[in-house]
PDB file of N, CA and C in Angstrom:
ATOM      1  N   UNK A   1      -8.718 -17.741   2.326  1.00  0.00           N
ATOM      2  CA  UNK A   1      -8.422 -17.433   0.940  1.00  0.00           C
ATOM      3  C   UNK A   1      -9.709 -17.497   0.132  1.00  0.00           C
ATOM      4  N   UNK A   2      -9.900 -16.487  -0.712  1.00  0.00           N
ATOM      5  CA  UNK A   2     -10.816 -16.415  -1.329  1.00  0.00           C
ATOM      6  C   UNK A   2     -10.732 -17.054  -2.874  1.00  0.00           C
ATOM      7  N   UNK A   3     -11.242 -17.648  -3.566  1.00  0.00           N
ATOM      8  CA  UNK A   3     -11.528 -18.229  -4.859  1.00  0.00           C
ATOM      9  C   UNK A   3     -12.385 -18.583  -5.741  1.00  0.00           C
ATOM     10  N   UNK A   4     -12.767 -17.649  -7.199  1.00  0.00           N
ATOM     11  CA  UNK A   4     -14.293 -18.113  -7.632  1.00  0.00           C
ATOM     12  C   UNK A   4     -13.295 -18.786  -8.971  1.00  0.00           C
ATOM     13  N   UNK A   5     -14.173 -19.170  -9.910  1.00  0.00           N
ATOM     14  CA  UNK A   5     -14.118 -19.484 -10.948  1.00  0.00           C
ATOM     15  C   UNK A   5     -13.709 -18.826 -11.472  1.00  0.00           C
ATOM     16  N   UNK A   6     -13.268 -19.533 -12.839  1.00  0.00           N
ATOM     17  CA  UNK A   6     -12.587 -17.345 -13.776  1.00  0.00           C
ATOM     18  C   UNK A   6     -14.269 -17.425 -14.723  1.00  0.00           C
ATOM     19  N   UNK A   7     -13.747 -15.755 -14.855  1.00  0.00           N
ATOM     20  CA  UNK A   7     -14.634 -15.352 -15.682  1.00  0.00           C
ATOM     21  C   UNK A   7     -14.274 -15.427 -17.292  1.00  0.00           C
ATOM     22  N   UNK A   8     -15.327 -15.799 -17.785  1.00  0.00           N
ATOM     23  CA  UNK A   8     -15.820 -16.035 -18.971  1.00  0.00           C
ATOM     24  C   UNK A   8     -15.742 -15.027 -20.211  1.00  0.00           C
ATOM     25  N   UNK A   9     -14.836 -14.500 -20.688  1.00  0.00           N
ATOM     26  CA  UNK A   9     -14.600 -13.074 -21.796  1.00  0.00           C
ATOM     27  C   UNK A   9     -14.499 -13.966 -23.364  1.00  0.00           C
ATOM     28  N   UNK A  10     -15.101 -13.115 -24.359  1.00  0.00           N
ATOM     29  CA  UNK A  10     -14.414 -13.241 -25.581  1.00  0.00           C
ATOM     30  C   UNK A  10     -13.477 -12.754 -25.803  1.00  0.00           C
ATOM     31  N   UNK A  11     -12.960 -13.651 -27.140  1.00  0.00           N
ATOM     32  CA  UNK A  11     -11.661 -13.425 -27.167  1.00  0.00           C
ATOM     33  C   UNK A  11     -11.120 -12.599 -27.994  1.00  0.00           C
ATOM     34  N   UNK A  12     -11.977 -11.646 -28.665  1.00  0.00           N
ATOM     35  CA  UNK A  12     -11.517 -11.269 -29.686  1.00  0.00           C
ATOM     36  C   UNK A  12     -13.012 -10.459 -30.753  1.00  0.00           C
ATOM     37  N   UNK A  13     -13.265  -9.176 -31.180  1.00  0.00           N
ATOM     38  CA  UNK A  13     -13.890  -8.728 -32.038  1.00  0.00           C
ATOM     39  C   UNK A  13     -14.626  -9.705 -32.877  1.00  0.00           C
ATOM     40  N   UNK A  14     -15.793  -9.854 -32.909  1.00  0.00           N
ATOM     41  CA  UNK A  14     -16.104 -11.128 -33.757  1.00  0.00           C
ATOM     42  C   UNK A  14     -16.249 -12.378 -33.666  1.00  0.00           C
ATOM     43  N   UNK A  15     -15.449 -12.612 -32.842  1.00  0.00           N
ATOM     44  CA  UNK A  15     -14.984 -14.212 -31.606  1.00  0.00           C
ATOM     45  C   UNK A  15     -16.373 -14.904 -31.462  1.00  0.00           C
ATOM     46  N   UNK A  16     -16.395 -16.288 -31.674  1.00  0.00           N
ATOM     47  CA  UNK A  16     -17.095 -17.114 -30.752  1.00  0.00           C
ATOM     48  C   UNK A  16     -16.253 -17.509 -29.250  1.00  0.00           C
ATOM     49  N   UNK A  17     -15.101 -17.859 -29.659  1.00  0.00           N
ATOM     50  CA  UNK A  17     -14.721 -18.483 -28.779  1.00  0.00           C
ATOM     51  C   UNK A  17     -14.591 -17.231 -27.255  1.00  0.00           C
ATOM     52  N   UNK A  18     -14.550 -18.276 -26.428  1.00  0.00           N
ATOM     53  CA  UNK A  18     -14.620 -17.621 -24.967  1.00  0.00           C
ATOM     54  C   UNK A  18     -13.528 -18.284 -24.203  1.00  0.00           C
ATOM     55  N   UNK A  19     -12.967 -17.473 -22.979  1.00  0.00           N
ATOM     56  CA  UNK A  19     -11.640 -17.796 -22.506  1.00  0.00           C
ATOM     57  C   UNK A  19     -11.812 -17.691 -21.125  1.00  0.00           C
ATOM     58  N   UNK A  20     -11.617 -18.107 -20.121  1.00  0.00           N
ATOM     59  CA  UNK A  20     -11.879 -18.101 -18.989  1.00  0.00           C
ATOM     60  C   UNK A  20     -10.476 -17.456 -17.906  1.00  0.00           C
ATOM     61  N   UNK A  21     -10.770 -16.520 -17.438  1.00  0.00           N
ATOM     62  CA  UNK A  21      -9.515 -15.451 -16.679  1.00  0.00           C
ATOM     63  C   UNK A  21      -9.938 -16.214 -14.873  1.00  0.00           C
ATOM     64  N   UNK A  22      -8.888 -15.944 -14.765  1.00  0.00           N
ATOM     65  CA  UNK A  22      -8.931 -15.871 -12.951  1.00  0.00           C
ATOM     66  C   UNK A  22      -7.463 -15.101 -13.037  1.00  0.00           C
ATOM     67  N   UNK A  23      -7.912 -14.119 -11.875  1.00  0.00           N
ATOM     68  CA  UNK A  23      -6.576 -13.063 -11.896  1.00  0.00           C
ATOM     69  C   UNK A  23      -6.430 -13.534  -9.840  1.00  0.00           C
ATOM     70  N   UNK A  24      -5.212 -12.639  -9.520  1.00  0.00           N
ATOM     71  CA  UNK A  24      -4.456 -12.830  -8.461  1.00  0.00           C
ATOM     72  C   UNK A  24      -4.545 -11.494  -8.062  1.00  0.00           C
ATOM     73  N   UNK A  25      -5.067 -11.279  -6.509  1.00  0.00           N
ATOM     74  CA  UNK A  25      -4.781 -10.207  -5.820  1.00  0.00           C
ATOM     75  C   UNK A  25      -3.730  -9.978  -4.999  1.00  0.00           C
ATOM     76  N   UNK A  26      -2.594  -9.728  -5.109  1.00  0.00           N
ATOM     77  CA  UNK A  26      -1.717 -10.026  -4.504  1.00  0.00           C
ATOM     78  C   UNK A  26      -2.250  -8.510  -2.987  1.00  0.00           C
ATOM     79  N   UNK A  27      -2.293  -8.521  -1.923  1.00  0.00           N
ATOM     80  CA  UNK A  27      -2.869  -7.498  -1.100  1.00  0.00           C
ATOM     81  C   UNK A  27      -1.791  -7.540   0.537  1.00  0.00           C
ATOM     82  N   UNK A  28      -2.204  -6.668   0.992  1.00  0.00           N
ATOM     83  CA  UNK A  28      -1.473  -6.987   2.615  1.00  0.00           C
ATOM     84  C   UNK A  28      -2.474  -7.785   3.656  1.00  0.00           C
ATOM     85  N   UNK A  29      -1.509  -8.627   4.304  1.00  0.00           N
ATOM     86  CA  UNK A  29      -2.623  -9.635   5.293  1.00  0.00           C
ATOM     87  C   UNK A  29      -3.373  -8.925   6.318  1.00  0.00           C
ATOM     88  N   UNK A  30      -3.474  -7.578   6.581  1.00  0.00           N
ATOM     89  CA  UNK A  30      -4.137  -7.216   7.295  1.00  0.00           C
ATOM     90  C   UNK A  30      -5.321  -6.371   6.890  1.00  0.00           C
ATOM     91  N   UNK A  31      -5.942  -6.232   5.813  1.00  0.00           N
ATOM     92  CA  UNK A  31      -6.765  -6.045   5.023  1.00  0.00           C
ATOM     93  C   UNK A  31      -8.150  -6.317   6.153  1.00  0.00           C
ATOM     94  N   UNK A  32      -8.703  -5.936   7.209  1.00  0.00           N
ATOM     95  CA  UNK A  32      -9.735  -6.167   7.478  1.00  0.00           C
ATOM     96  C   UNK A  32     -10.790  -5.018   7.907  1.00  0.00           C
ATOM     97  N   UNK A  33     -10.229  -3.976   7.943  1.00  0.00           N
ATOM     98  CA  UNK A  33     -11.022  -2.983   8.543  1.00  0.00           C
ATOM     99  C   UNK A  33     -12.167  -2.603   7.177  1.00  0.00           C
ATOM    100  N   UNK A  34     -11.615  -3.123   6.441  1.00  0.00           N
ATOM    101  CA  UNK A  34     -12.878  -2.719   5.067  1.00  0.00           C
ATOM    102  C   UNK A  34     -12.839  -0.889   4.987  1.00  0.00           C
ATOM    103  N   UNK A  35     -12.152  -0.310   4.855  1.00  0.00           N
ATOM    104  CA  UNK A  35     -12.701   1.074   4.821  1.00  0.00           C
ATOM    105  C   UNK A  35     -11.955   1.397   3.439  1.00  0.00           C
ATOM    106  N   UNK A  36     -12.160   2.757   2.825  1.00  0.00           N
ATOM    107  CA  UNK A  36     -11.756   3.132   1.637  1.00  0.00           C
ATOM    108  C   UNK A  36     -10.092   3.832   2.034  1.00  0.00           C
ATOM    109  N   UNK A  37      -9.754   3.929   3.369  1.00  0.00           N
ATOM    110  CA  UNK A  37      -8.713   4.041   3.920  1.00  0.00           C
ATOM    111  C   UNK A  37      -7.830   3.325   3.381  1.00  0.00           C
ATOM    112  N   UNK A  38      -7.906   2.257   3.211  1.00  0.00           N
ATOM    113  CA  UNK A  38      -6.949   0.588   3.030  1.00  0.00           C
ATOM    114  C   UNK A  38      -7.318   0.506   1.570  1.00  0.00           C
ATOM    115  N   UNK A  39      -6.130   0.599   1.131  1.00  0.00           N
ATOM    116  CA  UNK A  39      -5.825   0.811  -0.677  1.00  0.00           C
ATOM    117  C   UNK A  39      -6.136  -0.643  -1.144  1.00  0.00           C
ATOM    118  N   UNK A  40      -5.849  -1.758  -0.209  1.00  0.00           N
ATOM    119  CA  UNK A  40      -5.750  -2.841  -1.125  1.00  0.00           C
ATOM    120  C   UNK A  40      -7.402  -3.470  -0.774  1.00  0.00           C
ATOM    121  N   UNK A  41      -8.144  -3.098  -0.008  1.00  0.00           N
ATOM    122  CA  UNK A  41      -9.525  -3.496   0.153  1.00  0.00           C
ATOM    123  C   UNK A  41     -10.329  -2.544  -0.875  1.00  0.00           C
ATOM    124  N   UNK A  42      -9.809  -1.279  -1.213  1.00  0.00           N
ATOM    125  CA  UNK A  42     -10.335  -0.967  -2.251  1.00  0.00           C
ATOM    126  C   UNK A  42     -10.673  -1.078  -3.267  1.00  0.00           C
ATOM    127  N   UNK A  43      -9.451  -2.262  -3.699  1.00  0.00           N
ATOM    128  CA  UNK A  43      -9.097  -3.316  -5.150  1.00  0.00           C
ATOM    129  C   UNK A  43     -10.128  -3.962  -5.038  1.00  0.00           C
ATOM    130  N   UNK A  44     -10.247  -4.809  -3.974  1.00  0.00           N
ATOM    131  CA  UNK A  44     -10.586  -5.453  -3.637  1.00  0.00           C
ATOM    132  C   UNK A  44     -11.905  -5.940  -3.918  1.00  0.00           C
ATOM    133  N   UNK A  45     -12.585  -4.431  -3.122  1.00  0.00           N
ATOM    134  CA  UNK A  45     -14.137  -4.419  -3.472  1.00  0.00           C
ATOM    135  C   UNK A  45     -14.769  -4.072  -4.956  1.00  0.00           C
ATOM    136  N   UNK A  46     -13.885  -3.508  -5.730  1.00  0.00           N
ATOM    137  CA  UNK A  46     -13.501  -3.257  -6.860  1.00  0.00           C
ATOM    138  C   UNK A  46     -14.309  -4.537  -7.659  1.00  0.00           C
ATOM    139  N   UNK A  47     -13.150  -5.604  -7.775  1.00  0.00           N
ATOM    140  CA  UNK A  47     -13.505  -6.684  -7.963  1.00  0.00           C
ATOM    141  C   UNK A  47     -14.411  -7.741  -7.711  1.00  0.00           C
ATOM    142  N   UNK A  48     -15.130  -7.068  -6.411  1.00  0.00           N
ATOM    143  CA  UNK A  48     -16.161  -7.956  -5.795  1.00  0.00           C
ATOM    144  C   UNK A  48     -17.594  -7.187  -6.422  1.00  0.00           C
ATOM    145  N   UNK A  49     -17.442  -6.144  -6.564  1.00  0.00           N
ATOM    146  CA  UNK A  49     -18.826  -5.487  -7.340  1.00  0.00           C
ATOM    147  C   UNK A  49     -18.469  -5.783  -8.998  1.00  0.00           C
ATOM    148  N   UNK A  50     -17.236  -5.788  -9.826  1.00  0.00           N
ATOM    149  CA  UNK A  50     -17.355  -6.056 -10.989  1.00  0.00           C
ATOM    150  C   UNK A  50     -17.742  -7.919 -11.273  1.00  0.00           C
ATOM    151  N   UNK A  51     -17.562  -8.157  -9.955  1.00  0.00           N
ATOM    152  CA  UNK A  51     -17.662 -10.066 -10.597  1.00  0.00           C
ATOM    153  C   UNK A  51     -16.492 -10.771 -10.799  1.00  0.00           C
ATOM    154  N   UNK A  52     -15.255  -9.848 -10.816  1.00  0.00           N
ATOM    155  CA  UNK A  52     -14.153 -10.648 -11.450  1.00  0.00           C
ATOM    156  C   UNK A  52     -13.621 -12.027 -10.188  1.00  0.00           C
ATOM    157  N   UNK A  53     -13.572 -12.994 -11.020  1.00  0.00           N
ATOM    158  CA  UNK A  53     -13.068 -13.937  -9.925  1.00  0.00           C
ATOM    159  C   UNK A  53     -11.550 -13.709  -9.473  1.00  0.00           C
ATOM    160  N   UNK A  54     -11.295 -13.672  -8.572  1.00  0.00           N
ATOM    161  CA  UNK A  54      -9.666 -13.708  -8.169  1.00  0.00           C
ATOM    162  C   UNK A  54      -9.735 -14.752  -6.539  1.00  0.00           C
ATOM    163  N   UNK A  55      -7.967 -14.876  -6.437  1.00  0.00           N
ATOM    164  CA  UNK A  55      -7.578 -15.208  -5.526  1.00  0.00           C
ATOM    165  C   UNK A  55      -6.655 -14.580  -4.804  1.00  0.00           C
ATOM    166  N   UNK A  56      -6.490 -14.627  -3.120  1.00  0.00           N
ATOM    167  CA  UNK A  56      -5.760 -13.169  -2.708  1.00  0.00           C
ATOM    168  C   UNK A  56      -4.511 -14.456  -2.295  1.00  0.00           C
ATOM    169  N   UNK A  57      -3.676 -13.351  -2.235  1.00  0.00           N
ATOM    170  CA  UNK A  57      -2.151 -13.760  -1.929  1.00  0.00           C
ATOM    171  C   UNK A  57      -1.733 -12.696  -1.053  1.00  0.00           C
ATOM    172  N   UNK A  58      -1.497 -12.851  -0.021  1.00  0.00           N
ATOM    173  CA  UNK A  58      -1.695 -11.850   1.452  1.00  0.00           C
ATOM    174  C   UNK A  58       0.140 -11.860   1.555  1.00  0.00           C
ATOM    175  N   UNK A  59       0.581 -10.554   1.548  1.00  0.00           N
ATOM    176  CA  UNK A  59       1.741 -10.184   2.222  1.00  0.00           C
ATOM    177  C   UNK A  59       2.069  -9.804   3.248  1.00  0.00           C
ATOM    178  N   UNK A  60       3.068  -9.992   3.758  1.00  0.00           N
ATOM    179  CA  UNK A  60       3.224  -9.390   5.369  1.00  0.00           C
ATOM    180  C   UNK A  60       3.061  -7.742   6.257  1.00  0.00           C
ATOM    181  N   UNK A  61       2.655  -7.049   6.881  1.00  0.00           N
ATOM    182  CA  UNK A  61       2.217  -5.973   7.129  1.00  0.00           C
ATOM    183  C   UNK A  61       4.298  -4.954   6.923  1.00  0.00           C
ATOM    184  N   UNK A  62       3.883  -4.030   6.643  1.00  0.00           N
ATOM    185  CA  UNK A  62       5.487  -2.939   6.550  1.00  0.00           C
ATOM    186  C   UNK A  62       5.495  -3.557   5.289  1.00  0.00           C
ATOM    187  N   UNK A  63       6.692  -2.920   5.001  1.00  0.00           N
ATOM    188  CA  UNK A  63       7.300  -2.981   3.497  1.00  0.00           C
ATOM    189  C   UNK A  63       8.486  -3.524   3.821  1.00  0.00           C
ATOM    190  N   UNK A  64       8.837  -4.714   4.437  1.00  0.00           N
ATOM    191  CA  UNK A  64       9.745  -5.159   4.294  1.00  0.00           C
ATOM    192  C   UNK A  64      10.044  -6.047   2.661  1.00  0.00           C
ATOM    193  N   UNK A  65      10.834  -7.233   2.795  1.00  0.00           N
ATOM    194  CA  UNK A  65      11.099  -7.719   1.843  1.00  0.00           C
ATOM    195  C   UNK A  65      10.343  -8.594   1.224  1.00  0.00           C
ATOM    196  N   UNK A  66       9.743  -8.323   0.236  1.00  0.00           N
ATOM    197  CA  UNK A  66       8.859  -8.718  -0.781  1.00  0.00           C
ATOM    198  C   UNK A  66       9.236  -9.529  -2.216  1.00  0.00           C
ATOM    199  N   UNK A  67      10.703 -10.276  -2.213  1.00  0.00           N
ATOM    200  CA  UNK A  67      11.057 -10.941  -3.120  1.00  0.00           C
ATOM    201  C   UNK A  67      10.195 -11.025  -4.442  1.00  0.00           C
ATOM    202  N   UNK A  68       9.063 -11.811  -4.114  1.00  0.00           N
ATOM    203  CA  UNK A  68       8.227 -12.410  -5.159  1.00  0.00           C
ATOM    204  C   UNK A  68       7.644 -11.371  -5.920  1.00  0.00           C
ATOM    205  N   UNK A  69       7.026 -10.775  -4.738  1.00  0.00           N
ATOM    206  CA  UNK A  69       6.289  -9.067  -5.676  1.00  0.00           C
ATOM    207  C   UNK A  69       6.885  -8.251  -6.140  1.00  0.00           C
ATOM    208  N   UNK A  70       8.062  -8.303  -5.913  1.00  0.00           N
ATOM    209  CA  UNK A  70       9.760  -7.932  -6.990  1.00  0.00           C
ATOM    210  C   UNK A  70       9.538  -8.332  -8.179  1.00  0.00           C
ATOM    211  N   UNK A  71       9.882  -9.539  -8.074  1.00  0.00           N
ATOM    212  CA  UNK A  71      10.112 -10.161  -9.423  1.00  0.00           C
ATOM    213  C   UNK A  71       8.679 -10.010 -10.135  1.00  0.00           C
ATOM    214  N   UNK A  72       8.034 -10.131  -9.517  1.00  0.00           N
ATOM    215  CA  UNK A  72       6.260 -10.053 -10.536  1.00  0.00           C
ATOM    216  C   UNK A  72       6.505  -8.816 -11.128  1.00  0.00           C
ATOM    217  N   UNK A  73       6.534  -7.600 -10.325  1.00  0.00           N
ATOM    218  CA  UNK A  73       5.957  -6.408 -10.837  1.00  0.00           C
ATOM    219  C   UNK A  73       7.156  -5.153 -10.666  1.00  0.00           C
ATOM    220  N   UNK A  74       8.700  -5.476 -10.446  1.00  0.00           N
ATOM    221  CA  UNK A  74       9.469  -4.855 -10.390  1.00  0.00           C
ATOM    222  C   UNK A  74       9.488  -3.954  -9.398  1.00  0.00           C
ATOM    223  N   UNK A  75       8.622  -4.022  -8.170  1.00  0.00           N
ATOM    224  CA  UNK A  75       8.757  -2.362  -7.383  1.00  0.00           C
ATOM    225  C   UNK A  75       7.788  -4.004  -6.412  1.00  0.00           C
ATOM    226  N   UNK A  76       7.574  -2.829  -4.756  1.00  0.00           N
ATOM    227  CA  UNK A  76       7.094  -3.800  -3.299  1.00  0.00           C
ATOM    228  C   UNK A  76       5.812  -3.602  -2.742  1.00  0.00           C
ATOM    229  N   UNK A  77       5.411  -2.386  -3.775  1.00  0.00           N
ATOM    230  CA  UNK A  77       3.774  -1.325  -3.503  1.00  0.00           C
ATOM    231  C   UNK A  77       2.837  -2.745  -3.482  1.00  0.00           C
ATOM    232  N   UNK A  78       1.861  -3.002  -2.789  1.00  0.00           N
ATOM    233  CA  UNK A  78       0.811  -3.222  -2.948  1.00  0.00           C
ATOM    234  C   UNK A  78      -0.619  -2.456  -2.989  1.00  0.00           C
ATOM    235  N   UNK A  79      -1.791  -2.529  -3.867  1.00  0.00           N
ATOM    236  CA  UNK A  79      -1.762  -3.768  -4.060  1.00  0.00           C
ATOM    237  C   UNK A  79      -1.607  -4.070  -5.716  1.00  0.00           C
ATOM    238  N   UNK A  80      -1.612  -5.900  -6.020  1.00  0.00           N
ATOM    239  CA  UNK A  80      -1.043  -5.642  -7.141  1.00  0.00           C
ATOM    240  C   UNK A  80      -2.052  -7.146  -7.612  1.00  0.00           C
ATOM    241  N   UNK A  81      -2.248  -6.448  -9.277  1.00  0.00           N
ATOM    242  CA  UNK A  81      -3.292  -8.239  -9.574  1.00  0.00           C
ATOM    243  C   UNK A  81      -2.305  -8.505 -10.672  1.00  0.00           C
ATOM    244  N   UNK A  82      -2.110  -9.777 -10.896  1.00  0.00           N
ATOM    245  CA  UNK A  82      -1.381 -10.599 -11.359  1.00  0.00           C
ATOM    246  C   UNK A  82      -2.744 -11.747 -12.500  1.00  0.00           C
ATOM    247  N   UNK A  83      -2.214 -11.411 -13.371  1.00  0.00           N
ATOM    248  CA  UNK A  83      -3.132 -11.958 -14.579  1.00  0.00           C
ATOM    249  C   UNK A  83      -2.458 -13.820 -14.748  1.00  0.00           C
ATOM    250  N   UNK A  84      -3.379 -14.346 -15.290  1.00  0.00           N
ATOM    251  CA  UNK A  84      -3.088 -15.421 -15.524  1.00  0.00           C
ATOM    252  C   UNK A  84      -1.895 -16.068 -16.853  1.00  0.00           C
ATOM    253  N   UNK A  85      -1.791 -14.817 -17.506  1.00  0.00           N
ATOM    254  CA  UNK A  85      -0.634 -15.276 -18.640  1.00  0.00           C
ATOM    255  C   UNK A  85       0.806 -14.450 -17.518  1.00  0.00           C
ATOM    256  N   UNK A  86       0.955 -14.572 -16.048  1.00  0.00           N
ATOM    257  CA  UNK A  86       1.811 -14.079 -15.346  1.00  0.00           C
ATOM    258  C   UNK A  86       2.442 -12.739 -15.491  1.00  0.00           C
ATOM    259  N   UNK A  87       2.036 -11.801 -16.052  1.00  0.00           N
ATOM    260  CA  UNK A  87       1.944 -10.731 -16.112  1.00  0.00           C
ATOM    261  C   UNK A  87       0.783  -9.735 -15.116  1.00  0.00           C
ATOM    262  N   UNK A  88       1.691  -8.323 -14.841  1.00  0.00           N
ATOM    263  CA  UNK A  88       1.111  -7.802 -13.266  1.00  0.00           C
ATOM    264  C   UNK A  88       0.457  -6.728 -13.631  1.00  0.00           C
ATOM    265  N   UNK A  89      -0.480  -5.745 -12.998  1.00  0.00           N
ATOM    266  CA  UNK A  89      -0.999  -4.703 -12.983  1.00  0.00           C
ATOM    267  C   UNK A  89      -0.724  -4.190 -12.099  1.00  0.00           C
ATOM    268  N   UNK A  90      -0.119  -2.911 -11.272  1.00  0.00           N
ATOM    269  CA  UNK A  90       0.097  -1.949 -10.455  1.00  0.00           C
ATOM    270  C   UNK A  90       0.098  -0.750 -11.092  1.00  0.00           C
ATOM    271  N   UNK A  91      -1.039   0.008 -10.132  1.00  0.00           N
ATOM    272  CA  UNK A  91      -0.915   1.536  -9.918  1.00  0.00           C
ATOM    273  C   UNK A  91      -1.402   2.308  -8.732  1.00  0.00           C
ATOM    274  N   UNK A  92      -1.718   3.703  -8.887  1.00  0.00           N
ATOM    275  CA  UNK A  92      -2.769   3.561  -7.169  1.00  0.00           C
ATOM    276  C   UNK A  92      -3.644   3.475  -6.967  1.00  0.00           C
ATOM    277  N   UNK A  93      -3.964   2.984  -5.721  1.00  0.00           N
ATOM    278  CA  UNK A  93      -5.261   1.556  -5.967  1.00  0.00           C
ATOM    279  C   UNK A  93      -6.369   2.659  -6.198  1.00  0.00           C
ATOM    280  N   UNK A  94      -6.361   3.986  -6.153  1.00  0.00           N
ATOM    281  CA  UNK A  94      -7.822   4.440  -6.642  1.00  0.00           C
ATOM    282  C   UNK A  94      -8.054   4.381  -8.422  1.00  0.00           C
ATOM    283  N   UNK A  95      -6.994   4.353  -8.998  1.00  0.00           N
ATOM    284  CA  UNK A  95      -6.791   4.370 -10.670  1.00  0.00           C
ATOM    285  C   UNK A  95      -7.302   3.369 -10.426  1.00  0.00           C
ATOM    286  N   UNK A  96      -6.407   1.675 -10.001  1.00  0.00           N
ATOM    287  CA  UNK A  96      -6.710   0.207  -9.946  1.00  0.00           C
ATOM    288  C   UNK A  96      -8.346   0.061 -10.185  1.00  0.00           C
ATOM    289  N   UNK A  97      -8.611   0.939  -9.472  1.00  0.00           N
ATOM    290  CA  UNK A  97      -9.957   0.519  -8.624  1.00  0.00           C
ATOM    291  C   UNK A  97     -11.164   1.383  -9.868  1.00  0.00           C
ATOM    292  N   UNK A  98     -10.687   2.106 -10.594  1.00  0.00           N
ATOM    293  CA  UNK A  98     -11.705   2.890 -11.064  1.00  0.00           C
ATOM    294  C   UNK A  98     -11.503   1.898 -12.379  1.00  0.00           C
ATOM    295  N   UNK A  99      -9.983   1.334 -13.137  1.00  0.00           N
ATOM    296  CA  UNK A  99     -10.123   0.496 -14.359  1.00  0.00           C
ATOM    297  C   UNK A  99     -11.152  -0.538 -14.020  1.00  0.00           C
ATOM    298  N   UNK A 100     -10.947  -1.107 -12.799  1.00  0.00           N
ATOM    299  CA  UNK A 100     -11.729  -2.197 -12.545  1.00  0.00           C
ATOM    300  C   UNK A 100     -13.257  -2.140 -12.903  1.00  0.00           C
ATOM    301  N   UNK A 101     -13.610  -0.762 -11.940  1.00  0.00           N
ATOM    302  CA  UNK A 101     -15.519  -0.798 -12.264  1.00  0.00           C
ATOM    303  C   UNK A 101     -15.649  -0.367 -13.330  1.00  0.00           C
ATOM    304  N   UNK A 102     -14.597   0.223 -14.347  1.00  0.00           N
ATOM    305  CA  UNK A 102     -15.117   0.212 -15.884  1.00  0.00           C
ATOM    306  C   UNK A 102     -14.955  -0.986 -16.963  1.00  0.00           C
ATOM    307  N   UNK A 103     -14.674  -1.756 -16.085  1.00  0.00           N
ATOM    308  CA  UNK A 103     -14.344  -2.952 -16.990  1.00  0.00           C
ATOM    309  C   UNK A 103     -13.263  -3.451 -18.089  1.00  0.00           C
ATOM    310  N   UNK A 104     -12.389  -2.267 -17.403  1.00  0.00           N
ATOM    311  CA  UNK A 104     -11.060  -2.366 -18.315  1.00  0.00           C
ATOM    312  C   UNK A 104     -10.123  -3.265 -18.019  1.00  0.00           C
ATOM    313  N   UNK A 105     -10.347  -3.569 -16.974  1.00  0.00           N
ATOM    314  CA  UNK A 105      -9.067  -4.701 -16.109  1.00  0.00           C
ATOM    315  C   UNK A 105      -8.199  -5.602 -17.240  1.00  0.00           C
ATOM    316  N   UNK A 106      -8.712  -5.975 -18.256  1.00  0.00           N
ATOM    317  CA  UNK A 106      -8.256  -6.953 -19.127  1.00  0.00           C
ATOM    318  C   UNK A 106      -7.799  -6.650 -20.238  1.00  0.00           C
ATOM    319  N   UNK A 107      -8.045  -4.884 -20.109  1.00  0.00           N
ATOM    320  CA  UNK A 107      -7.598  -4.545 -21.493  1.00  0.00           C
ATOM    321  C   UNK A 107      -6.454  -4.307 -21.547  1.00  0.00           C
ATOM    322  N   UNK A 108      -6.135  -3.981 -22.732  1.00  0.00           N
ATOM    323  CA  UNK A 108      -4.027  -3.709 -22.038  1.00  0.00           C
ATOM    324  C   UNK A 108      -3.922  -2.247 -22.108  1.00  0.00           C
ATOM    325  N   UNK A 109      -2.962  -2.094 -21.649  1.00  0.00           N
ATOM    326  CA  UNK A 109      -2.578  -0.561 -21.130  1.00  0.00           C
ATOM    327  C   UNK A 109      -2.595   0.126 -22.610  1.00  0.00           C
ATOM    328  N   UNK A 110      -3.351   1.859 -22.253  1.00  0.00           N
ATOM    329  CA  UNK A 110      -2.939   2.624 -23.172  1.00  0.00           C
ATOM    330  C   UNK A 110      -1.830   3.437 -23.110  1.00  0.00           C
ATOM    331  N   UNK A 111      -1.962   4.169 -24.433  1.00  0.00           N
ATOM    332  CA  UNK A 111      -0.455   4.897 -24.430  1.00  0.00           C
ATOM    333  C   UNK A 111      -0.091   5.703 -22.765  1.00  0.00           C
TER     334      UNK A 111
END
């Protein structure tokens, strides 16, 4: 399992204050071949070139039953990051992956 620190954002236009994020990768446990093939290593690396700290939460290989990633994010797709005020992000991991290296990850969804 992987785990950094959260990262460090202001909070707000103007803000001194600073807030510290650690988000959740929720991904499939077989994530090892590293290629751009594998949607959820794509997130993945995503996050490893933007800096963002996360922790992975590995699901079982097939789409079987996924209870938890139900209830998080309403649907069984991985992969999926899970923010620290428990609220989820899913889409396909090349969108995922492109908010990420622009640094949008934290922003909230537009129209």
């Amino acid at each position: 399992m992987r785990s950094n620190r959260g990262r460090c954002l202001t909070a707000g236009a103007g803000r001194a204050r600073l807030r510290c994020v650690a988000v959740k990768l929720h991904r499939c446990s077989w994530t090892f071949l590293h290629t751009d093939l594998d949607a959820c290593w794509r997130v993945q690396r995503a996050l490893d070139e933007r800096g963002v700290a996360y922790e992975i939460v590995k699901h079982g290989y097939g789409k079987g039953p996924r209870t938890r990633l139900e209830a998080l994010s309403g649907q069984r797709l991985l992969p999926v990051i899970e923010f620290d005020d428990g609220t989820a992000y899913r889409a396909e991991s090349r969108t995922m992956a492109e908010r990420v290296r622009a640094g949008r990850l934290f922003e909230p969804p537009g129209p």
